[in-house]
PDB file of N, CA and C in Angstrom:
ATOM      1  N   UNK A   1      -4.268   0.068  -6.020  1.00  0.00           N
ATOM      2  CA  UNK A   1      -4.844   0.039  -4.692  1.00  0.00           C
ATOM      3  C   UNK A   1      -4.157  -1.009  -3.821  1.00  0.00           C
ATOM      4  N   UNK A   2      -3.596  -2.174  -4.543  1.00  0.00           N
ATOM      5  CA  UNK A   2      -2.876  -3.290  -3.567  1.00  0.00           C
ATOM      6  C   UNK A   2      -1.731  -2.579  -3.057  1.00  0.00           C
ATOM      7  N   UNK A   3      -1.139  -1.903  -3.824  1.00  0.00           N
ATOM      8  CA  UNK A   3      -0.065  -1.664  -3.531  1.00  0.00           C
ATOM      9  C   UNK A   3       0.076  -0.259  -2.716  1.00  0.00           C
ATOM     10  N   UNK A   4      -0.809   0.399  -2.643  1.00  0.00           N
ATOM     11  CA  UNK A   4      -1.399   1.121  -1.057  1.00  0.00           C
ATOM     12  C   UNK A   4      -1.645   0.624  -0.135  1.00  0.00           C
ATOM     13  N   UNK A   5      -2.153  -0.296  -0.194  1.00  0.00           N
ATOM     14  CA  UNK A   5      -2.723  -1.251   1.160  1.00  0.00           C
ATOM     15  C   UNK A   5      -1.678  -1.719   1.076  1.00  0.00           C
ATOM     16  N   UNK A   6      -0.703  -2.341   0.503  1.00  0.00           N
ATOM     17  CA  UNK A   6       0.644  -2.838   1.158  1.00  0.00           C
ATOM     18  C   UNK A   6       1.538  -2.316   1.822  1.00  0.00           C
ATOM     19  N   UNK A   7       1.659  -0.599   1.139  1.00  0.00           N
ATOM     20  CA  UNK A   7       2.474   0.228   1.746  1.00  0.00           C
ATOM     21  C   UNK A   7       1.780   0.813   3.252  1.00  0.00           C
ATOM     22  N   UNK A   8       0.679   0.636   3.190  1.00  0.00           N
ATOM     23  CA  UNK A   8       0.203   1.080   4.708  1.00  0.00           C
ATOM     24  C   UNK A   8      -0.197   0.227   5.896  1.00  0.00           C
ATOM     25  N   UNK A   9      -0.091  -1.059   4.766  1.00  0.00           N
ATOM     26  CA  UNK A   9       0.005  -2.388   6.126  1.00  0.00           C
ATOM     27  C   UNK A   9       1.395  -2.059   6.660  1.00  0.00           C
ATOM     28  N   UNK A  10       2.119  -1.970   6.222  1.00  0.00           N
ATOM     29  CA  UNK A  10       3.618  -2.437   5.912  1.00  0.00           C
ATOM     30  C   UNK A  10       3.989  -1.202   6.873  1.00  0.00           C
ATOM     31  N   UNK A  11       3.858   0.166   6.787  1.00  0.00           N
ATOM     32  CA  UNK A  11       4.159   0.669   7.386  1.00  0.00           C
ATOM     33  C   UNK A  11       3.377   1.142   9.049  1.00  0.00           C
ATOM     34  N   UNK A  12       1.923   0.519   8.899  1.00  0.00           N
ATOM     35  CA  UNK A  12       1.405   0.710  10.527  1.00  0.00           C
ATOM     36  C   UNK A  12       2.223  -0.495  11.427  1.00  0.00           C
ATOM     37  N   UNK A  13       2.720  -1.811  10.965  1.00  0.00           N
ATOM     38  CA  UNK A  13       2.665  -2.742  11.185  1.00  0.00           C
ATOM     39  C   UNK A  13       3.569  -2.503  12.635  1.00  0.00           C
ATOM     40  N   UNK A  14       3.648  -2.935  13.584  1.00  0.00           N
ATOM     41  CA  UNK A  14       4.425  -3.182  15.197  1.00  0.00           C
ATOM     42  C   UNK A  14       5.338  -4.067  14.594  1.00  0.00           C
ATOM     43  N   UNK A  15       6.468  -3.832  14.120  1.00  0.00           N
ATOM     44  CA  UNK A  15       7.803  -4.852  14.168  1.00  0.00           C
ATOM     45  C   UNK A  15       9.173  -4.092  14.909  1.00  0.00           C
ATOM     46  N   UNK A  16       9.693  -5.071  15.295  1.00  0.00           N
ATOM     47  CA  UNK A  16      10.920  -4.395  15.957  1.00  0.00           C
ATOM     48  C   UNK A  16      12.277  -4.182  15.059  1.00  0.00           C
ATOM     49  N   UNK A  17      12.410  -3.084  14.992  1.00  0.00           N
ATOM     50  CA  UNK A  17      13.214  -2.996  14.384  1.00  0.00           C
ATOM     51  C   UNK A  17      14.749  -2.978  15.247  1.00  0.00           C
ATOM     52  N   UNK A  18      15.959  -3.915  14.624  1.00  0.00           N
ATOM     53  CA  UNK A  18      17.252  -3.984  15.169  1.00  0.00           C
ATOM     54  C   UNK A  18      17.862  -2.902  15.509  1.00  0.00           C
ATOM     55  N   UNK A  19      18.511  -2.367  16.677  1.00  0.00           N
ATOM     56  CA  UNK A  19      18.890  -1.094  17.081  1.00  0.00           C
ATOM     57  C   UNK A  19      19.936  -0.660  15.937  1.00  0.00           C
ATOM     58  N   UNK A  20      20.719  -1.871  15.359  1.00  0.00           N
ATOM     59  CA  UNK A  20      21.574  -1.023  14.349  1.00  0.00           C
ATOM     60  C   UNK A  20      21.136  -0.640  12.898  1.00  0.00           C
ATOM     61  N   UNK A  21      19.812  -0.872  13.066  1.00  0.00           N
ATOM     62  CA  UNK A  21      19.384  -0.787  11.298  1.00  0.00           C
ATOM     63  C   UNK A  21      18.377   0.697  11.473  1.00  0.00           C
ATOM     64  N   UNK A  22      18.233   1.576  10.340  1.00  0.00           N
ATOM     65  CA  UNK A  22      17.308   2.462  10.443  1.00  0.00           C
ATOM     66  C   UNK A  22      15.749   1.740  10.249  1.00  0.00           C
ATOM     67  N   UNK A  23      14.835   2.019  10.322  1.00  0.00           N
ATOM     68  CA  UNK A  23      13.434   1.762  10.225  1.00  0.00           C
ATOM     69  C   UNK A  23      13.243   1.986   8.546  1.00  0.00           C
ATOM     70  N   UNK A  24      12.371   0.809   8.255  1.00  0.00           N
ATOM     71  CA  UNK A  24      11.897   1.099   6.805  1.00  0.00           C
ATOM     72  C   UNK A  24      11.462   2.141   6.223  1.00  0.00           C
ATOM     73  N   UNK A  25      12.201   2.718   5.236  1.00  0.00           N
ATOM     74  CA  UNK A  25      11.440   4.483   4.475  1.00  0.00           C
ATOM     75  C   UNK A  25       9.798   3.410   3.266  1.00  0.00           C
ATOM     76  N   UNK A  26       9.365   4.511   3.447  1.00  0.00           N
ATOM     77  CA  UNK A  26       8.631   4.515   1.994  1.00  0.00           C
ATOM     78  C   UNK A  26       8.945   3.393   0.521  1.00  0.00           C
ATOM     79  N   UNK A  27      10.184   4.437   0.229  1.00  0.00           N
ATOM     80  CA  UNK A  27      11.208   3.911  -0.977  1.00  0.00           C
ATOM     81  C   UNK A  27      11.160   2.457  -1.191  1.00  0.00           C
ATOM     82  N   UNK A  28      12.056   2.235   0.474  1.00  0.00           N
ATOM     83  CA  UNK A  28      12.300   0.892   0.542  1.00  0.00           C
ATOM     84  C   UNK A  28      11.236   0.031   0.976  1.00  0.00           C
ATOM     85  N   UNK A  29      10.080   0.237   1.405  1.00  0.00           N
ATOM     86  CA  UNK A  29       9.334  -0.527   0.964  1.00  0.00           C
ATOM     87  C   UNK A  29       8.893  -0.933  -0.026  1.00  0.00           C
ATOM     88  N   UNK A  30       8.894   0.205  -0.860  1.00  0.00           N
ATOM     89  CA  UNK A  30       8.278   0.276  -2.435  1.00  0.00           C
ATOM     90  C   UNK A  30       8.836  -0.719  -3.195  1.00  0.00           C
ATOM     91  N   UNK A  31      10.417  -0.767  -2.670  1.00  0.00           N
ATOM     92  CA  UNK A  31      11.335  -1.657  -3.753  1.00  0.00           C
ATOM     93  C   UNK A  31      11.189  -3.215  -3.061  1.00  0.00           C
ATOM     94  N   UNK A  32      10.884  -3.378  -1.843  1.00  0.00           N
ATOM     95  CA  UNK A  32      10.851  -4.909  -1.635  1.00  0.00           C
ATOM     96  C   UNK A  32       9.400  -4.817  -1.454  1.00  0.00           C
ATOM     97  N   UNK A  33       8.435  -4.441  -1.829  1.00  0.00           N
ATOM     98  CA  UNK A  33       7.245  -5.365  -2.745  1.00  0.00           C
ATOM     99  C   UNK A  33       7.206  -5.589  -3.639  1.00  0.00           C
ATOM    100  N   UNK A  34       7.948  -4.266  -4.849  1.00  0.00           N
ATOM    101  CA  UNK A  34       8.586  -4.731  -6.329  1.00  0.00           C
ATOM    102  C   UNK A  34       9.130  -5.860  -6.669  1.00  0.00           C
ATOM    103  N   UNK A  35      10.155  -6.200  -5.426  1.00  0.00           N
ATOM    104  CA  UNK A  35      10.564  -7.198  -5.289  1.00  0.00           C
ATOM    105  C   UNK A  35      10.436  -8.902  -5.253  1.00  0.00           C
ATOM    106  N   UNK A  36       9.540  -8.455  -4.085  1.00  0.00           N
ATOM    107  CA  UNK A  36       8.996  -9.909  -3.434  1.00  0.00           C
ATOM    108  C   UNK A  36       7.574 -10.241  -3.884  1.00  0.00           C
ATOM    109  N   UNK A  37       7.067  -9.431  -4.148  1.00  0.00           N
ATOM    110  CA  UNK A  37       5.664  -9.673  -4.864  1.00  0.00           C
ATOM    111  C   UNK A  37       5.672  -9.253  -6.744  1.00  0.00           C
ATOM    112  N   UNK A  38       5.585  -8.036  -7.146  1.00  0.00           N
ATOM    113  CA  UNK A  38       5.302  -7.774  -8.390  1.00  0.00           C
ATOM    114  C   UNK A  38       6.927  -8.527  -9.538  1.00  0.00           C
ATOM    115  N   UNK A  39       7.494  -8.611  -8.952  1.00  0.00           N
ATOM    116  CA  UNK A  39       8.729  -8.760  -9.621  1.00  0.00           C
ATOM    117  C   UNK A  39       9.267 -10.194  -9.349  1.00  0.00           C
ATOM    118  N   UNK A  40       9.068 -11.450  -9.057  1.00  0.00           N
ATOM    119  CA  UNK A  40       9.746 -12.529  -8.327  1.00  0.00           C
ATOM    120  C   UNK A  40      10.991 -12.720  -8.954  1.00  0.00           C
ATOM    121  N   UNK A  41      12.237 -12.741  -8.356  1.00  0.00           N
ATOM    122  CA  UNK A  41      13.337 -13.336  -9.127  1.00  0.00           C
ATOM    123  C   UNK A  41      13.609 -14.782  -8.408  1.00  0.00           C
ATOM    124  N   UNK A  42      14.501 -15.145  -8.982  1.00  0.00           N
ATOM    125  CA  UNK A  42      15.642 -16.080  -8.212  1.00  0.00           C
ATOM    126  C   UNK A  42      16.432 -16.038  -7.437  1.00  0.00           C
ATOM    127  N   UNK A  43      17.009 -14.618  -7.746  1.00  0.00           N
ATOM    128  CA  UNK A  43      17.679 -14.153  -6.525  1.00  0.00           C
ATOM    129  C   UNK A  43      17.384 -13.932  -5.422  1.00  0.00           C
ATOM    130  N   UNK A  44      16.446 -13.897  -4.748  1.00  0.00           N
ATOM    131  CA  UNK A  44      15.571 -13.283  -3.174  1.00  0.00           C
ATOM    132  C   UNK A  44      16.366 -12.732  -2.469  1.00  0.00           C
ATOM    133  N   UNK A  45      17.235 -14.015  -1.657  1.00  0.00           N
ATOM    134  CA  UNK A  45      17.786 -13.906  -0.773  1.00  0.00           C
ATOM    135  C   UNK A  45      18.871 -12.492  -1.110  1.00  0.00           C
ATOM    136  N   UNK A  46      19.708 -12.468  -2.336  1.00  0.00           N
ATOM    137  CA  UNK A  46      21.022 -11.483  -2.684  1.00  0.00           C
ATOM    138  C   UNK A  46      19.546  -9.900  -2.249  1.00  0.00           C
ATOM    139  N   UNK A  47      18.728  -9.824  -2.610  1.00  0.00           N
ATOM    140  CA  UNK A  47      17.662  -8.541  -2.526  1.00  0.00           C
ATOM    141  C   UNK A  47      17.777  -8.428  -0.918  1.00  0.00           C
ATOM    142  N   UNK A  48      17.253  -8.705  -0.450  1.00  0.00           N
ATOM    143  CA  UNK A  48      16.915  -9.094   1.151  1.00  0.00           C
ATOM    144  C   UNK A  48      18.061  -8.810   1.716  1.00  0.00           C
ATOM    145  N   UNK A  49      18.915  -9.326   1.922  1.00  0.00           N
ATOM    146  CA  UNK A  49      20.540  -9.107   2.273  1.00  0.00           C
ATOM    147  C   UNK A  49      20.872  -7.382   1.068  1.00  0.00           C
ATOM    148  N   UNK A  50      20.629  -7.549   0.299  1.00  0.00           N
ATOM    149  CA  UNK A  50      21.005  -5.900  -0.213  1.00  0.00           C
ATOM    150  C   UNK A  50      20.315  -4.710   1.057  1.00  0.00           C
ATOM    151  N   UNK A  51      18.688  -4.881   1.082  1.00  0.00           N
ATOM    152  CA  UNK A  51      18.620  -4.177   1.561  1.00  0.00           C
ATOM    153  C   UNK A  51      19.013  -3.831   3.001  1.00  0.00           C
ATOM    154  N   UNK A  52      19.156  -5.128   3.656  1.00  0.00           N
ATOM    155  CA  UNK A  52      19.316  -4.802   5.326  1.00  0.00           C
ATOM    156  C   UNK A  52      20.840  -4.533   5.288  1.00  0.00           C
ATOM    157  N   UNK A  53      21.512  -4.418   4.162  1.00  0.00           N
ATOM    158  CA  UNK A  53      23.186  -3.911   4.700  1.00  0.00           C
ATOM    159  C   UNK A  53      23.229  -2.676   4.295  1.00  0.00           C
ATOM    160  N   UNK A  54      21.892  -1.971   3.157  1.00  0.00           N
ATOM    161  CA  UNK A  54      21.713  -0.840   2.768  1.00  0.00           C
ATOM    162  C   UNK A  54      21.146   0.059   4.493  1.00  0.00           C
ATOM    163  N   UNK A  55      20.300  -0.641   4.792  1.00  0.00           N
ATOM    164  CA  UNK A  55      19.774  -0.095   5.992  1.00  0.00           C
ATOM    165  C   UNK A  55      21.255   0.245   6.637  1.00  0.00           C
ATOM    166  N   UNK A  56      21.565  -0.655   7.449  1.00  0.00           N
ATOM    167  CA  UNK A  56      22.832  -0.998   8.427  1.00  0.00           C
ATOM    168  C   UNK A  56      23.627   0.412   7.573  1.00  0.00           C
ATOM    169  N   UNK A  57      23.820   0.304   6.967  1.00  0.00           N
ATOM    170  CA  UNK A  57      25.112   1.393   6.315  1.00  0.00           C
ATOM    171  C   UNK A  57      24.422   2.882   6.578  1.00  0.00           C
ATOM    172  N   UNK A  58      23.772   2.959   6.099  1.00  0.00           N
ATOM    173  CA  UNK A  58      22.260   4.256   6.606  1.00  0.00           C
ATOM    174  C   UNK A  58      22.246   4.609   8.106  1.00  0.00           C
ATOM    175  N   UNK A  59      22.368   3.740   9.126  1.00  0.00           N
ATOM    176  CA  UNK A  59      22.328   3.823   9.869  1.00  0.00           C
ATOM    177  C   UNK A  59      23.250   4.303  11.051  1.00  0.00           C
ATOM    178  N   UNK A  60      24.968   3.420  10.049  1.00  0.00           N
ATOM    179  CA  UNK A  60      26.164   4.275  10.849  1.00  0.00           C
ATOM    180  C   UNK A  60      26.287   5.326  10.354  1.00  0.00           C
ATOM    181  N   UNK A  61      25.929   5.882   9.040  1.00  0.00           N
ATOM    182  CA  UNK A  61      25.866   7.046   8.439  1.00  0.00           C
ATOM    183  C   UNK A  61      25.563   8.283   9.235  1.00  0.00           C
ATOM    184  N   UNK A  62      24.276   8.102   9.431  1.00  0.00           N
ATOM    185  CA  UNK A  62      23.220   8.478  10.180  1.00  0.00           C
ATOM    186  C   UNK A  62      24.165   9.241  11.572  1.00  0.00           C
ATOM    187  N   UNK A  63      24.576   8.151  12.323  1.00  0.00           N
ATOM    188  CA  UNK A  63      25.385   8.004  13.871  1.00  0.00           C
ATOM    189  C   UNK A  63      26.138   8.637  13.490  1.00  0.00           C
ATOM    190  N   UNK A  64      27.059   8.398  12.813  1.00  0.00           N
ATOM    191  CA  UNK A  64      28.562   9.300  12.468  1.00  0.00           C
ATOM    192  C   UNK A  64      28.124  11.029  12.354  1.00  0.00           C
ATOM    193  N   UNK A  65      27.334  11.435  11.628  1.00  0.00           N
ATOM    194  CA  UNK A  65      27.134  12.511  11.599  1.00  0.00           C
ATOM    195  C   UNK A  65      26.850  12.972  12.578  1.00  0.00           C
ATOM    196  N   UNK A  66      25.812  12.444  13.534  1.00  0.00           N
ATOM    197  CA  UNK A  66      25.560  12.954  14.700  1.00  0.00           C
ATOM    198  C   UNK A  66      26.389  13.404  15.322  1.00  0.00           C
ATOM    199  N   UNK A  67      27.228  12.403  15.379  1.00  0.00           N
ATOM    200  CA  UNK A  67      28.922  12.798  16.379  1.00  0.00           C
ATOM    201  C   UNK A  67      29.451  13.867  15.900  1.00  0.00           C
ATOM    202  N   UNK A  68      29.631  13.376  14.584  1.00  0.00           N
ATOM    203  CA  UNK A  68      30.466  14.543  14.072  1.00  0.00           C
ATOM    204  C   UNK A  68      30.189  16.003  14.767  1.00  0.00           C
ATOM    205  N   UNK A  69      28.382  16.136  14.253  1.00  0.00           N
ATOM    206  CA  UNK A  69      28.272  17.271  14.547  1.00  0.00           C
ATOM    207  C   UNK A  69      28.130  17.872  16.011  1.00  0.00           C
ATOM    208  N   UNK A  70      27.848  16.705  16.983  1.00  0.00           N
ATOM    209  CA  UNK A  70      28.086  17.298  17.901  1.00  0.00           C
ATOM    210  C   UNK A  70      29.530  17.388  18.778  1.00  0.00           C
ATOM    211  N   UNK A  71      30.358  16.885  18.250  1.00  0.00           N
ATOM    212  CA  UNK A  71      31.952  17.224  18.422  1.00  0.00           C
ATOM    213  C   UNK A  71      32.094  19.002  18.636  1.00  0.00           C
ATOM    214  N   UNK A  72      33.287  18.840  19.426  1.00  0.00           N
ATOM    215  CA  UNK A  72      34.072  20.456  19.494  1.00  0.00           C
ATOM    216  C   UNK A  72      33.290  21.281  18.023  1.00  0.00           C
ATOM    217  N   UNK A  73      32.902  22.531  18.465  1.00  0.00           N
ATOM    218  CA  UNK A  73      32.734  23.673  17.641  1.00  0.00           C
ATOM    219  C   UNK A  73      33.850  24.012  16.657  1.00  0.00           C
ATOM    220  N   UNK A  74      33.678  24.568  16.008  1.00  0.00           N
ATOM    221  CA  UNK A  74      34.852  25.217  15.157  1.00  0.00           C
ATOM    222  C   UNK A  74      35.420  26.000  15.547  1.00  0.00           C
ATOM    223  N   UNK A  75      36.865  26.746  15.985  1.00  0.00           N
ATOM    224  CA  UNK A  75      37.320  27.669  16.511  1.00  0.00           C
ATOM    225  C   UNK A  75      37.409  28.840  14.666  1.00  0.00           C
ATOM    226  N   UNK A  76      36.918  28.458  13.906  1.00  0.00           N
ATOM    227  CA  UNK A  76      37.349  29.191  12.799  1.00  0.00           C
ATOM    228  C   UNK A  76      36.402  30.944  12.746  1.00  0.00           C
ATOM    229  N   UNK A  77      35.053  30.672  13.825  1.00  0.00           N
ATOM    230  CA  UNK A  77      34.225  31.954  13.778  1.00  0.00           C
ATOM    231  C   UNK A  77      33.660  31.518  15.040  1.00  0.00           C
ATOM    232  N   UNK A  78      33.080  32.679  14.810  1.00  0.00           N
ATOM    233  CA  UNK A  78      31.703  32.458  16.328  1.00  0.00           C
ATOM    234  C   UNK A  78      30.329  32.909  16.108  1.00  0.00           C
ATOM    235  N   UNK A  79      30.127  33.124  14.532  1.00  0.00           N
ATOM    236  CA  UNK A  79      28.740  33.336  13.709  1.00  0.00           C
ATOM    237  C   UNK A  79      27.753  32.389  14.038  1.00  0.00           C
ATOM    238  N   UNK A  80      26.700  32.873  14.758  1.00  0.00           N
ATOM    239  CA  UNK A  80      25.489  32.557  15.560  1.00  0.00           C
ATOM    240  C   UNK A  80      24.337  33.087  14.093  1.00  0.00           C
ATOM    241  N   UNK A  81      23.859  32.034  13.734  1.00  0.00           N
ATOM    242  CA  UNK A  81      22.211  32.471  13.046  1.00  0.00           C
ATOM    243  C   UNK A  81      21.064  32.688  14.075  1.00  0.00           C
ATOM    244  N   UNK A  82      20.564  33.586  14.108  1.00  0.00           N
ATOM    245  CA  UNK A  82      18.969  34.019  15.233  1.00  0.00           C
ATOM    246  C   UNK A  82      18.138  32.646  14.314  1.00  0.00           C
ATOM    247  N   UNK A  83      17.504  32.333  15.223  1.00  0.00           N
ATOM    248  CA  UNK A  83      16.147  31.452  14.319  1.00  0.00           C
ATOM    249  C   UNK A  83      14.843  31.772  15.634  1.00  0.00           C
TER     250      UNK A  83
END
């Protein structure tokens, strides 16, 4: 049950998130309460820094594709799916 109420504090919560990072999933919350609460290491800081360059990388990921896909069409067909 704590760890519901963490995941749903955690995720109603108003924080701003940095325009270049994606917004916290689920997952990754899951893993930095594992983290920072059920699990304490020594390491903190190397966790913390893992995840926000995991974000950041997610995020140009994310962008790049966009472009990609909205770049020039393919001249290879002109196959339209109805939806």
């Amino acid at each position: 049950m704590l760890a519901y109420a963490f995941l749903t504090a955690t995720e109603r919560a108003e924080t701003t998130t940095p325009p270049d990072l994606i917004a916290l999933t689920c997952n990754e919350i899951h893993r930095l309460f594992n983290t920072l609460i059920v699990e304490p290491i020594q390491d903190l800081r190397h966790r913390l820094h893992w995840s926000t360059r995991r974000r950041r990388h997610q995020h140009r990921a994310r962008t790049s594709h966009y472009q990609r896909r909205q770049a020039t069409p393919t001249k290879d067909h002109e196959l339209r799916l109805p939806y």
